[in-house]
C-alpha atoms as a PDB file:
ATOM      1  CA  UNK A   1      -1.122  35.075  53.226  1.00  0.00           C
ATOM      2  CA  UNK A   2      -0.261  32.922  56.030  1.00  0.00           C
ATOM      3  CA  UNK A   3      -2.755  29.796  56.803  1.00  0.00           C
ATOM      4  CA  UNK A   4      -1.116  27.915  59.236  1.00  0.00           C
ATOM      5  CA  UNK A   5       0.267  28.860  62.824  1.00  0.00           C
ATOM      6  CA  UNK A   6       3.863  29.208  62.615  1.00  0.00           C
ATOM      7  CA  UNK A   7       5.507  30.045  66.282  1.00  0.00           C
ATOM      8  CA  UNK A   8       8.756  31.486  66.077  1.00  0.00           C
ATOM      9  CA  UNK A   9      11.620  30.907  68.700  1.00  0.00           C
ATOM     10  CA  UNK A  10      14.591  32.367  69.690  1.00  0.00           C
ATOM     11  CA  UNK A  11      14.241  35.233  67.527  1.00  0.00           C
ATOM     12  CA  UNK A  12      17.311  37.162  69.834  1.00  0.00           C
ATOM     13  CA  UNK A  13      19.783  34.463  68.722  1.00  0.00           C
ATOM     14  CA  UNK A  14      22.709  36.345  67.106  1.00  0.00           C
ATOM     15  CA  UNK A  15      23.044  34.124  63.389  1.00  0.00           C
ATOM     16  CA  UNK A  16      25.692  36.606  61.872  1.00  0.00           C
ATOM     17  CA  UNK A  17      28.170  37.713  64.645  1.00  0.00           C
ATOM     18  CA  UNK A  18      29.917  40.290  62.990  1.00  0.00           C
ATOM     19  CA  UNK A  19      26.918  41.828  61.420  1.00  0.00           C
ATOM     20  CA  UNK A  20      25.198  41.409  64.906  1.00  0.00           C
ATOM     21  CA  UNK A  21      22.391  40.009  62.727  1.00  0.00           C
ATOM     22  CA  UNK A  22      19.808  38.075  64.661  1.00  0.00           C
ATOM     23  CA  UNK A  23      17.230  34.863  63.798  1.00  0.00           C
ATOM     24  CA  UNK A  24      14.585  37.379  63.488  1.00  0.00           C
ATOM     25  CA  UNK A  25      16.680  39.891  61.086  1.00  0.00           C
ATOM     26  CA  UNK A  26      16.360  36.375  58.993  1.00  0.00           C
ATOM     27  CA  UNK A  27      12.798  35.777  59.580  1.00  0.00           C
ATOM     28  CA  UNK A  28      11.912  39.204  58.904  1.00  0.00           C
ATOM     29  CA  UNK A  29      13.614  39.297  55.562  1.00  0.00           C
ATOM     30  CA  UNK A  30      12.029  35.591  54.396  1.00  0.00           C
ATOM     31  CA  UNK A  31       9.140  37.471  54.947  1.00  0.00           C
ATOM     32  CA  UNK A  32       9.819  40.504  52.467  1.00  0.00           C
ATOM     33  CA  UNK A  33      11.116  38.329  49.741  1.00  0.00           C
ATOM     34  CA  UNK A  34       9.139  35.764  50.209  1.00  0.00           C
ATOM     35  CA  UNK A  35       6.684  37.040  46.926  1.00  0.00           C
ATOM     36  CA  UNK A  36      10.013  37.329  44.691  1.00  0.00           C
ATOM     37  CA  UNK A  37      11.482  33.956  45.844  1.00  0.00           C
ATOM     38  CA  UNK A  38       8.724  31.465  46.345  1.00  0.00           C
ATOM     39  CA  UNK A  39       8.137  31.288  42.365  1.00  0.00           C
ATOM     40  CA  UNK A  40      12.088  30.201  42.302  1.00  0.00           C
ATOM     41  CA  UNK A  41      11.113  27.247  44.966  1.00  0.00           C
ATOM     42  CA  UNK A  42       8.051  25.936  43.840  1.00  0.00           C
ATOM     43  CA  UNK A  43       7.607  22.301  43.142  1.00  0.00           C
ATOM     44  CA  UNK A  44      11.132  21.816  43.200  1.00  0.00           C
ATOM     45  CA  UNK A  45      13.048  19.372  46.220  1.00  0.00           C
ATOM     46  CA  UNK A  46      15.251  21.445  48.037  1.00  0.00           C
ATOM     47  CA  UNK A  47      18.577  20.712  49.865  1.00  0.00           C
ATOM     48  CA  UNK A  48      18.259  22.554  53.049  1.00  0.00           C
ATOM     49  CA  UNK A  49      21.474  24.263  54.587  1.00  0.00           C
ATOM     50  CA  UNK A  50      20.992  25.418  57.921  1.00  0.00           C
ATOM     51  CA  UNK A  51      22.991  26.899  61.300  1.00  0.00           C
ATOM     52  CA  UNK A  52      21.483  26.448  64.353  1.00  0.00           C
ATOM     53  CA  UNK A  53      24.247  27.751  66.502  1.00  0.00           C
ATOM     54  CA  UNK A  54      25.233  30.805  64.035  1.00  0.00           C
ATOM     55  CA  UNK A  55      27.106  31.091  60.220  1.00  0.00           C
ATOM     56  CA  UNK A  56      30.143  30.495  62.787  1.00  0.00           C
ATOM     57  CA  UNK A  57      29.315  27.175  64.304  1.00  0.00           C
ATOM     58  CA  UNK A  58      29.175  24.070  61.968  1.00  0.00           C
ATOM     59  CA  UNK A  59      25.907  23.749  59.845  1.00  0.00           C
ATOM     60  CA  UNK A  60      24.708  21.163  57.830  1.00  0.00           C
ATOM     61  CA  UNK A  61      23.334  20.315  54.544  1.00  0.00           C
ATOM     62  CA  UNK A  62      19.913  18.605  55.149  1.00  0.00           C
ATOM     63  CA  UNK A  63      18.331  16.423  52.379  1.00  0.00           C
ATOM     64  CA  UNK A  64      15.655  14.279  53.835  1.00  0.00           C
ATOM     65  CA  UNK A  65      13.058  15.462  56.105  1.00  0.00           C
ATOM     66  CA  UNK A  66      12.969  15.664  59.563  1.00  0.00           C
ATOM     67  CA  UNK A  67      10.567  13.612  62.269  1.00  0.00           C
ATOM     68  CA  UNK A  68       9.271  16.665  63.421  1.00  0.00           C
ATOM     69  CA  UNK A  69       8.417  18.386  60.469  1.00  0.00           C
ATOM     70  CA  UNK A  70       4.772  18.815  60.694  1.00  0.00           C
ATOM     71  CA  UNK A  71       2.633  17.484  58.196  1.00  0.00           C
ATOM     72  CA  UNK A  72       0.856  20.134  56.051  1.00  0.00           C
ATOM     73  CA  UNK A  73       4.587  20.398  54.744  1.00  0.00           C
ATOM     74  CA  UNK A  74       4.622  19.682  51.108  1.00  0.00           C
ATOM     75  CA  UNK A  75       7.237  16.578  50.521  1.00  0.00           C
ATOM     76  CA  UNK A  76       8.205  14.526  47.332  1.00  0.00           C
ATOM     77  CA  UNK A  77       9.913  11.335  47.631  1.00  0.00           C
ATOM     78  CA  UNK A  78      12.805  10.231  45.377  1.00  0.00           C
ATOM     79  CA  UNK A  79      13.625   6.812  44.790  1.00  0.00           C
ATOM     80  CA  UNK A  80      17.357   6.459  45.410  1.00  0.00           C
ATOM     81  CA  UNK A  81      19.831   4.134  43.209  1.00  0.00           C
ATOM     82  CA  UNK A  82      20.773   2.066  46.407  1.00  0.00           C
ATOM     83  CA  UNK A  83      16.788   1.175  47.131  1.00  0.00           C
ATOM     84  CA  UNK A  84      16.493   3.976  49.959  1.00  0.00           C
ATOM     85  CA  UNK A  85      13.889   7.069  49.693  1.00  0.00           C
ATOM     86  CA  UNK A  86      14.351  10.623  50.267  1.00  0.00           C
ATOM     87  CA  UNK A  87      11.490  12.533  51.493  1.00  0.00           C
ATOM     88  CA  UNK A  88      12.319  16.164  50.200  1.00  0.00           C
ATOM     89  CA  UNK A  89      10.770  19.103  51.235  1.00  0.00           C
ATOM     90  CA  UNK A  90       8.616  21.437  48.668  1.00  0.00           C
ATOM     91  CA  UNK A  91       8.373  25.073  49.463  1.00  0.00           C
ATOM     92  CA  UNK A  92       5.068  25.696  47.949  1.00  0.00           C
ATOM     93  CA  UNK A  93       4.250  28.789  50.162  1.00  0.00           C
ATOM     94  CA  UNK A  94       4.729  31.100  52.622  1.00  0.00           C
ATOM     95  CA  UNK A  95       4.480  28.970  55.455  1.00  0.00           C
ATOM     96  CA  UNK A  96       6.420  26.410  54.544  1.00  0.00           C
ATOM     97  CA  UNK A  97       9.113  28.831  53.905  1.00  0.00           C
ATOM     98  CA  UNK A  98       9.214  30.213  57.267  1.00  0.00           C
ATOM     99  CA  UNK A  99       8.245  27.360  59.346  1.00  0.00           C
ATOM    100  CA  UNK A 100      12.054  26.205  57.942  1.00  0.00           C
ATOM    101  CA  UNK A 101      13.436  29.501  58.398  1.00  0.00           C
ATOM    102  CA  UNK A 102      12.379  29.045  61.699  1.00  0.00           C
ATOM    103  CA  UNK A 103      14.776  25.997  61.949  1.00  0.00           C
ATOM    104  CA  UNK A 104      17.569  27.617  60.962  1.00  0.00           C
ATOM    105  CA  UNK A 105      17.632  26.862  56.903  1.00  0.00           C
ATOM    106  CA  UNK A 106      19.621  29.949  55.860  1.00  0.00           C
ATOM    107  CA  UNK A 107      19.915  29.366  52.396  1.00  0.00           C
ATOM    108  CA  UNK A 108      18.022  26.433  50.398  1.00  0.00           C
ATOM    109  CA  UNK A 109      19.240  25.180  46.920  1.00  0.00           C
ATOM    110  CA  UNK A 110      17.223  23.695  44.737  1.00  0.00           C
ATOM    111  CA  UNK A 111      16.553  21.278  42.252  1.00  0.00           C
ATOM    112  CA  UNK A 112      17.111  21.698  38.252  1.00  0.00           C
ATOM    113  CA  UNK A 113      13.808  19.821  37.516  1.00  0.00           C
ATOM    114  CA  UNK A 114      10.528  20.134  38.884  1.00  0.00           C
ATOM    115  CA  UNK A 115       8.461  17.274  40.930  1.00  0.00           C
ATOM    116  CA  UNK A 116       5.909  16.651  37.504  1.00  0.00           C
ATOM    117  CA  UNK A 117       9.117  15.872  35.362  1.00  0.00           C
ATOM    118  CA  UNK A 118      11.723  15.256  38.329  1.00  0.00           C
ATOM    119  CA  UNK A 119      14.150  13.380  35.519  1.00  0.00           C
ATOM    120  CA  UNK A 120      14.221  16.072  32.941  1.00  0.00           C
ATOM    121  CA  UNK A 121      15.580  19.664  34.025  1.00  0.00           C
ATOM    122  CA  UNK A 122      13.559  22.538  32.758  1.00  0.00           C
ATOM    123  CA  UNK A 123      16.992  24.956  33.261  1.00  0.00           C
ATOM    124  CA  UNK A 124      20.616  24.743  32.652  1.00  0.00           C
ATOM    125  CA  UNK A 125      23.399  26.418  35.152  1.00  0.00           C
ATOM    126  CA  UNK A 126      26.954  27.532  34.052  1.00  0.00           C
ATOM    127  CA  UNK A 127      28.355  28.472  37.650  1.00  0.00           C
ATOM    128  CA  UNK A 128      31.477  30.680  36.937  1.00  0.00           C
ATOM    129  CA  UNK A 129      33.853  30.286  39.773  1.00  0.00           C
ATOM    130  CA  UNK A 130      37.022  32.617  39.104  1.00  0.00           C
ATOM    131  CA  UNK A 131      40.322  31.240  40.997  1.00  0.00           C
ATOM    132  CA  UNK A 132      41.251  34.419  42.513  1.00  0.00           C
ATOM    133  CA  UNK A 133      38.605  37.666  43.646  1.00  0.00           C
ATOM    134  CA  UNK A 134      39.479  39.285  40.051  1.00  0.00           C
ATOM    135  CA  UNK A 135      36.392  39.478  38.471  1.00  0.00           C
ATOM    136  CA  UNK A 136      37.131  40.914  35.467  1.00  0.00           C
ATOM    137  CA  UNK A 137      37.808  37.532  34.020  1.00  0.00           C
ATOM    138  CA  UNK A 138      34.386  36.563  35.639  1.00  0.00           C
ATOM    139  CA  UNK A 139      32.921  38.969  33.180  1.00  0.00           C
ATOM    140  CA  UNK A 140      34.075  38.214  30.240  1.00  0.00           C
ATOM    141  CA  UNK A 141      33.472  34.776  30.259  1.00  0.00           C
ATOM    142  CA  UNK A 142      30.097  35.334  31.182  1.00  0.00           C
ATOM    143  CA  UNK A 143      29.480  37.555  28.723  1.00  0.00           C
ATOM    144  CA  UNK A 144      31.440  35.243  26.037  1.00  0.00           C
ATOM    145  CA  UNK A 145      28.554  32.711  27.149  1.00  0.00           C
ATOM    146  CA  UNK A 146      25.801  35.149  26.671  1.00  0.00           C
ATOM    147  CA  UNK A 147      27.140  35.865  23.191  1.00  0.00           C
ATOM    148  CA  UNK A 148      27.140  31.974  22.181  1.00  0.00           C
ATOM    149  CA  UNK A 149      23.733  30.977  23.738  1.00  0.00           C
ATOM    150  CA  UNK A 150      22.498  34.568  22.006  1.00  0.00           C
ATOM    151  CA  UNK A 151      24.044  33.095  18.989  1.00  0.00           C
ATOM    152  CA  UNK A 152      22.200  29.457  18.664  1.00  0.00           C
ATOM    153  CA  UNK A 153      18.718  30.852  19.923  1.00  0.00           C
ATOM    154  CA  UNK A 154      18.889  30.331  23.444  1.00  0.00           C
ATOM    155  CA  UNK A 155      18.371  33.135  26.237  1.00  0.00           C
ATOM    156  CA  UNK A 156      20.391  33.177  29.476  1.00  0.00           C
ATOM    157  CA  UNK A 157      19.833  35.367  32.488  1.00  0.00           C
ATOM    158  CA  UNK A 158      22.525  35.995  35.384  1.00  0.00           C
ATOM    159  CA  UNK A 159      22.896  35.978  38.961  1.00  0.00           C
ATOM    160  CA  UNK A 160      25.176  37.137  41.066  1.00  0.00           C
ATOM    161  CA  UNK A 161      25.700  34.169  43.586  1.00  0.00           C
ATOM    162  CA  UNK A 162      26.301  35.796  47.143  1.00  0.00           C
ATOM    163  CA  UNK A 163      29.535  33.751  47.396  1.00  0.00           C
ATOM    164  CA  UNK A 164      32.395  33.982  44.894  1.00  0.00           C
ATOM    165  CA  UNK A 165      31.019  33.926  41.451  1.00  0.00           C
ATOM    166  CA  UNK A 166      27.617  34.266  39.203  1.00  0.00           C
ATOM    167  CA  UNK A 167      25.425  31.865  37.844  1.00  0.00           C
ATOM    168  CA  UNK A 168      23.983  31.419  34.502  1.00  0.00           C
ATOM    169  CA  UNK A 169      20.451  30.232  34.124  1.00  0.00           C
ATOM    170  CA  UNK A 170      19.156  29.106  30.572  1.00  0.00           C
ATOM    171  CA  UNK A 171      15.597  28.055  31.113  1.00  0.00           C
ATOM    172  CA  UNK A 172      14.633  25.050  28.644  1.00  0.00           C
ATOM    173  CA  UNK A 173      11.377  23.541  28.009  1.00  0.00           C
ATOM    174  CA  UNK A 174      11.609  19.862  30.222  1.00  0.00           C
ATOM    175  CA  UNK A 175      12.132  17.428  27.022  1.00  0.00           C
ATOM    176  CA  UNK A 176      15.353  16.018  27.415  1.00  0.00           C
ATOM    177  CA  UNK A 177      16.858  13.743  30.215  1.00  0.00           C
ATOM    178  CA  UNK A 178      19.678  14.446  32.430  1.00  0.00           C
ATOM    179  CA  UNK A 179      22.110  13.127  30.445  1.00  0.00           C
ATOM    180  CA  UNK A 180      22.208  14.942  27.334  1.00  0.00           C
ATOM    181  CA  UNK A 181      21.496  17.873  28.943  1.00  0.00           C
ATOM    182  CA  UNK A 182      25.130  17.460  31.123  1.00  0.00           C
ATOM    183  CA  UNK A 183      26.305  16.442  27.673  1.00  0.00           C
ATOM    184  CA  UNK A 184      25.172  19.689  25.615  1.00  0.00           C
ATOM    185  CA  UNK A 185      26.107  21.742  29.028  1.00  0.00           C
ATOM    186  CA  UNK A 186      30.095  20.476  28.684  1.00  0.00           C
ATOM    187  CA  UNK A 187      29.704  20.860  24.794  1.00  0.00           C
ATOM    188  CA  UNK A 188      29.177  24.300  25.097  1.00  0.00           C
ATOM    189  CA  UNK A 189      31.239  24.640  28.207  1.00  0.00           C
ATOM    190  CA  UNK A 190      34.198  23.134  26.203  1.00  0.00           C
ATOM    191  CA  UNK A 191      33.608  25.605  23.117  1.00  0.00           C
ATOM    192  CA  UNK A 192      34.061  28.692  25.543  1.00  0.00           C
ATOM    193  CA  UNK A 193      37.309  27.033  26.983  1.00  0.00           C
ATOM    194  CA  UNK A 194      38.780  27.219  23.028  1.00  0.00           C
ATOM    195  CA  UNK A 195      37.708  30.375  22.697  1.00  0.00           C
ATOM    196  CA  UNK A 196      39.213  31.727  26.096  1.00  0.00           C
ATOM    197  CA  UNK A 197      42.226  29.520  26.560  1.00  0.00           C
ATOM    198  CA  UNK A 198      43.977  31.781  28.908  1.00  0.00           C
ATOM    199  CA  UNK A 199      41.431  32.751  30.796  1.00  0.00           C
ATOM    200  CA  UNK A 200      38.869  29.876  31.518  1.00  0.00           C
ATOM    201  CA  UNK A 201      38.875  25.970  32.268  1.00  0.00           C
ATOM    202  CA  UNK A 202      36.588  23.356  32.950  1.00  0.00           C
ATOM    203  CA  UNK A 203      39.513  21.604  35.254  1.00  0.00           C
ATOM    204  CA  UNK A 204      37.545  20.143  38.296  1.00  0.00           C
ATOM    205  CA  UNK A 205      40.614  20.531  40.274  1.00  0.00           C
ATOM    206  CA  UNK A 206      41.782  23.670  41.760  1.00  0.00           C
ATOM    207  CA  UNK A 207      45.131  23.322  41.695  1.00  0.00           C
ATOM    208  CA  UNK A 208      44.943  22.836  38.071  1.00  0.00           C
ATOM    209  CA  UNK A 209      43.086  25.942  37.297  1.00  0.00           C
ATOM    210  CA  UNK A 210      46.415  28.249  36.863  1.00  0.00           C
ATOM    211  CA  UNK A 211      43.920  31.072  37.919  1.00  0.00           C
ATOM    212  CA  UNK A 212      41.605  30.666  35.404  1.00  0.00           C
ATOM    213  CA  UNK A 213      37.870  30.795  35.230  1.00  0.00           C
ATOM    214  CA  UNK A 214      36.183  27.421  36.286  1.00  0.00           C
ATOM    215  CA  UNK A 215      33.335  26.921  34.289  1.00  0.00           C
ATOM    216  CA  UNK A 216      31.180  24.499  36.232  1.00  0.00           C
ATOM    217  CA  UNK A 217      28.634  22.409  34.204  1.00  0.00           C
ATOM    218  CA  UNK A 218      28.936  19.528  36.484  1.00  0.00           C
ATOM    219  CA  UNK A 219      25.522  20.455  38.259  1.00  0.00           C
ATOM    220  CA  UNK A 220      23.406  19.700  35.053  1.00  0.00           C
ATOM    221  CA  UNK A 221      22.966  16.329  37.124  1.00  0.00           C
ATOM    222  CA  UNK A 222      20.315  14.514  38.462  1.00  0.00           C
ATOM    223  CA  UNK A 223      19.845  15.342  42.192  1.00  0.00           C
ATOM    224  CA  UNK A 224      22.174  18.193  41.493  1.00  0.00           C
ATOM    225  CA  UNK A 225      21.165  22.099  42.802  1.00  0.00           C
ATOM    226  CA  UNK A 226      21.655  25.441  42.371  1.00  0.00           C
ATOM    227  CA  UNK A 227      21.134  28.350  44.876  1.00  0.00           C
ATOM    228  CA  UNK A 228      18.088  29.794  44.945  1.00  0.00           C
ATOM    229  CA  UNK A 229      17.853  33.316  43.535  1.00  0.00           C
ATOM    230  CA  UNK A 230      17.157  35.659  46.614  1.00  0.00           C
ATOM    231  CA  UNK A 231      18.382  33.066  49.230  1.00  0.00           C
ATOM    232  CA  UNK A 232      20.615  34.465  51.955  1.00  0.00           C
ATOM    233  CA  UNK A 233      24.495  33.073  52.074  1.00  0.00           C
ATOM    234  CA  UNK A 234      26.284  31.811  54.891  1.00  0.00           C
ATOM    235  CA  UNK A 235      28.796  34.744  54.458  1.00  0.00           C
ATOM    236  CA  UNK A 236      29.374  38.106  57.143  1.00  0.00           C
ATOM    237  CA  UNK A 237      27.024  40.624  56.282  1.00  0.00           C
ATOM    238  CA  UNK A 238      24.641  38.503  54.773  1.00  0.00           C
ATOM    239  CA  UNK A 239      25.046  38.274  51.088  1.00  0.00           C
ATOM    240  CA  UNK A 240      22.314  37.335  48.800  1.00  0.00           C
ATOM    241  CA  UNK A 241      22.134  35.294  45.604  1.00  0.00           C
ATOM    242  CA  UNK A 242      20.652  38.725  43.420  1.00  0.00           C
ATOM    243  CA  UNK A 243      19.402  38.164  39.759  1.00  0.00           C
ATOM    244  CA  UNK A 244      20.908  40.310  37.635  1.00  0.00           C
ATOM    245  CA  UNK A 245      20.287  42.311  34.436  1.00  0.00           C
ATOM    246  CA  UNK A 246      23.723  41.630  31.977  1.00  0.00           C
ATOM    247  CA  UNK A 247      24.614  45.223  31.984  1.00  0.00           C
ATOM    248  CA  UNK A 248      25.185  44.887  35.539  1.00  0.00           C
ATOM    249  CA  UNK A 249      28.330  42.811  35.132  1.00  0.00           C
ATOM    250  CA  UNK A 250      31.008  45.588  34.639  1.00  0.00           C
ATOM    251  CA  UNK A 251      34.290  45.618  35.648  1.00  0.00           C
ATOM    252  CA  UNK A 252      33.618  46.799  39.225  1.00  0.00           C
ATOM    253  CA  UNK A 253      31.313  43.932  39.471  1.00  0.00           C
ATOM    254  CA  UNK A 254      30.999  42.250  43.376  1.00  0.00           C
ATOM    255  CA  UNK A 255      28.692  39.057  43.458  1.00  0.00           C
ATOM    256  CA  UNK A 256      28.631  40.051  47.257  1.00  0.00           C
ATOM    257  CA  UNK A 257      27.138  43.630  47.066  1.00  0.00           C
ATOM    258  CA  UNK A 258      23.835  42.961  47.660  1.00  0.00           C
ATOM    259  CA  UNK A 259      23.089  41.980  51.493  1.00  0.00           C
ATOM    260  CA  UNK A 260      19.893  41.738  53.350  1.00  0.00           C
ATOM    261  CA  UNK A 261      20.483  45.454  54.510  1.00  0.00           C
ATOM    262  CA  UNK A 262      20.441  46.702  50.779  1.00  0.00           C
ATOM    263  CA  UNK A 263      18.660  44.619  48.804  1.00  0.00           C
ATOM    264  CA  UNK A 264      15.323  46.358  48.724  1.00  0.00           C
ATOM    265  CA  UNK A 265      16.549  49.004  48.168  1.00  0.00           C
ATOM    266  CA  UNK A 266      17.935  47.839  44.823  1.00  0.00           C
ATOM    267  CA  UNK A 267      14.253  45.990  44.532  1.00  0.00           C
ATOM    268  CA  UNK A 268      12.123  49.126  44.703  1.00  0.00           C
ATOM    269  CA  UNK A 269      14.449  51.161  42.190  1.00  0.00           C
ATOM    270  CA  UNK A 270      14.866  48.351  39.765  1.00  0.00           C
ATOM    271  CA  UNK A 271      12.872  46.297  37.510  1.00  0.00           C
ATOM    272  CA  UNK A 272      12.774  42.253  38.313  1.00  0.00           C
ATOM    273  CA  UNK A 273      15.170  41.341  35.342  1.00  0.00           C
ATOM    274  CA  UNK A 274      13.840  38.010  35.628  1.00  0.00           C
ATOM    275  CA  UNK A 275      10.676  38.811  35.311  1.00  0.00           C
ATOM    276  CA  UNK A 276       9.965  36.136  32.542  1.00  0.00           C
ATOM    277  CA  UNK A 277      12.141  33.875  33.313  1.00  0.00           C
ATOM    278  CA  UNK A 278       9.682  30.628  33.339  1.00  0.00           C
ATOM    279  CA  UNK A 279       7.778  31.633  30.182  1.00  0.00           C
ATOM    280  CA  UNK A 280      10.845  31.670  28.263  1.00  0.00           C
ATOM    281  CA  UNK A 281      11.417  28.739  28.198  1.00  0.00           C
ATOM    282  CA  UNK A 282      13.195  27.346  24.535  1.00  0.00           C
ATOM    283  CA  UNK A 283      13.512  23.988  23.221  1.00  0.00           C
ATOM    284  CA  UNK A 284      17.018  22.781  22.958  1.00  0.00           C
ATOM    285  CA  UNK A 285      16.120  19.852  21.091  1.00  0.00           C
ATOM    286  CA  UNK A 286      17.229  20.723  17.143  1.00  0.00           C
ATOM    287  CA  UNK A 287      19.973  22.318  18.715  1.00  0.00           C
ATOM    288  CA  UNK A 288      21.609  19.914  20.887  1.00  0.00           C
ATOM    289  CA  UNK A 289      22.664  18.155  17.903  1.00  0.00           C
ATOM    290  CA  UNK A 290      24.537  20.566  16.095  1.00  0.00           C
ATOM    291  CA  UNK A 291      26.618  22.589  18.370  1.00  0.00           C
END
C-alpha cells in the first residue's frame, strides 16, 4: 500500500531500445515485484545505478543521496575513513522504491549488513564469474560449493545474476566483523580452487584466469554489495537477478533467461526457493576456526 504521492514522469521514454521497453514497462514491473523484493532491500544502504537517458547512454552508480530527494525517504549515514558522510538511501517500502524508480535507478545493489549491525554482515556472497559464456564450468563449481558449505553445516541458496554468472548467498547470523568474514570467505574460496584446479581461480585479474571460473569473495567487504535478488539489469531484454532452486543449474543453464517479460510467469508456477532465506540464518562462529 502506497502512502505517499509519488508522480511519475516521462513514462514514454524508451529505457531498453532494442526491447522497445519504456520507463513505465520499469515502473510497472517495480510494482509487481515489489512484495518479493522489498524483504531483499530492507534496512540495508543501497548503491543506486541508474540511466536517465536509456541502458544505452552512460549511467551512473549513485551512493549518496540526492538534494532533491524528498524527505520521508528513509536514509542512514555512514561515517567514512577520510572524515566525510554518506547519506544512503533505505528502501523500506513501496514508495520509496518507486519514487527512485521514478529517477531512473534500474537496478540497486545492496549492502551485506544491515543498518542495526552495519559492521557485521548477516550473509556471505561467492559471485561465480566464468571467463567465457560456457556455463558448464559455472555449474560445477557452484555445485562443488554447495557440497562443501552442505558439508560443514552451512546452507547456501543461488541466484542467477542477470549478467554473466550466479551468486551464492550463505545467510549467517551478524556475529562476526568484516574481516574474518572476507577471511573465512577466501578460506573456503581457496579450498574449492584445490579441488578444481583446472577449472576455477580466485585470480583478480582477467588475463590471468586461463578461462577458468573466477570465484569472487572480494565483496565480503565493508561497504561492499551485491545485486539485489529480483532487480532488473542494465542488459537488452531486461534480464533479472532470479533466485534459484539448485536443481535449476543444469547444463543448459542461462543466468539471463529470466527477463521482465517472463518472470512471472516462472513466479506463479514456482515456489519462492528462498522462501526462508532470513530465518536460516547459521552461526559461523565454531566453524570459522577449523576449516
Amino acid at each position: 500500500m502506497m502512502n505517499k504521492k509519488v508522480e511519475f514522469s516521462n513514462q514514454d521514454k524508451i529505457i531498453f531500445p532494442k526491447a522497445k521497453l519504456t520507463k513505465k514497462a520499469i515502473i510497472d514491473y517495480y510494482k509487481k515485484i515489489a512484495d518479493y523484493i522489498l524483504p531483499h532491500l530492507k534496512a540495508r544502504p543501497v548503491t543506486l545505478e541508474r540511466y536517465p537517458e536509456g541502458i544505452n547512454k552512460n549511467g551512473f552508480f549513485q551512493k549518496n543521496k540526492s538534494d532533491y530527494f524528498p524527505n520521508w525517504l528513509d536514509f542512514f549515514e555512514i561515517n567514512n575513513k577520510d572524515g566525510t558522510t554518506t547519506d544512503y538511501v533505505l528502501i523500506n517500502n513501496v514508495d520509496s522504491l518507486l519514487f527512485l524508480i521514478n529517477q531512473a535507478v534500474i537496478t540497486s545493489h545492496i549492502w551485506l549488513s544491515q543498518k542495526n549491525d552495519i559492521k557485521k554482515p548477516d550473509k556471505i556472497v561467492f559471485d561465480l564469474d566464468p571467463t567465457k559464456k560456457d556455463y558448464r564450468n559455472l555449474v560445477i563449481i557452484a555445485k562443488s560449493i554447495k557440497k562443501y558449505l552442505d558439508s560443514i553445516g552451512l546452507v547456501a541458496y543461488v541466484m542467477s545474476t542477470g549478467s554473466n554468472g550466479v551468486h551464492i548467498i550463505l545467510p549467517i547470523k551478524p556475529e562476526l566483523s568484516f574481516e574474518q568474514i572476507h577471511e573465512f570467505a577466501k578460506k573456503i574460496s581457496e579450498k574449492i580452487v584445490n579441488k578444481n584446479p583446472k577449472i576455477a581461480t580466485i585470480e583478480q585479474r582477467k588475463d590471468k584466469r586461463d578461462g577458468k571460473v573466477f570465484i569472487d569473495y572480494l565483496r565480503n567487504s565493508y561497504g561492499q554489495t551485491s545485486v539485489c535478488p529480483y532487480a532488473i539489469r542494465p542488459k537488452e531484454n531486461a534480464p533479472i537477478a532470479t533466485p534459484l532452486s539448485w536443481d535449476e543449474l543444469t547444463s543448459s543453464f542461462n543466468p539471463q533467461r529470466y527477463t521482465i517479460k517472463n518472470i512471472f510467469r516462472r513466479l506463479a508456477q514456482k515456489n519462492n526457493p528462498w522462501k526462508d532465506i532470513y530465518t536460516n540464518r547459521k552461526s559461523v562462529k565454531k566453524i570459522i576456526n577449523n576449516i
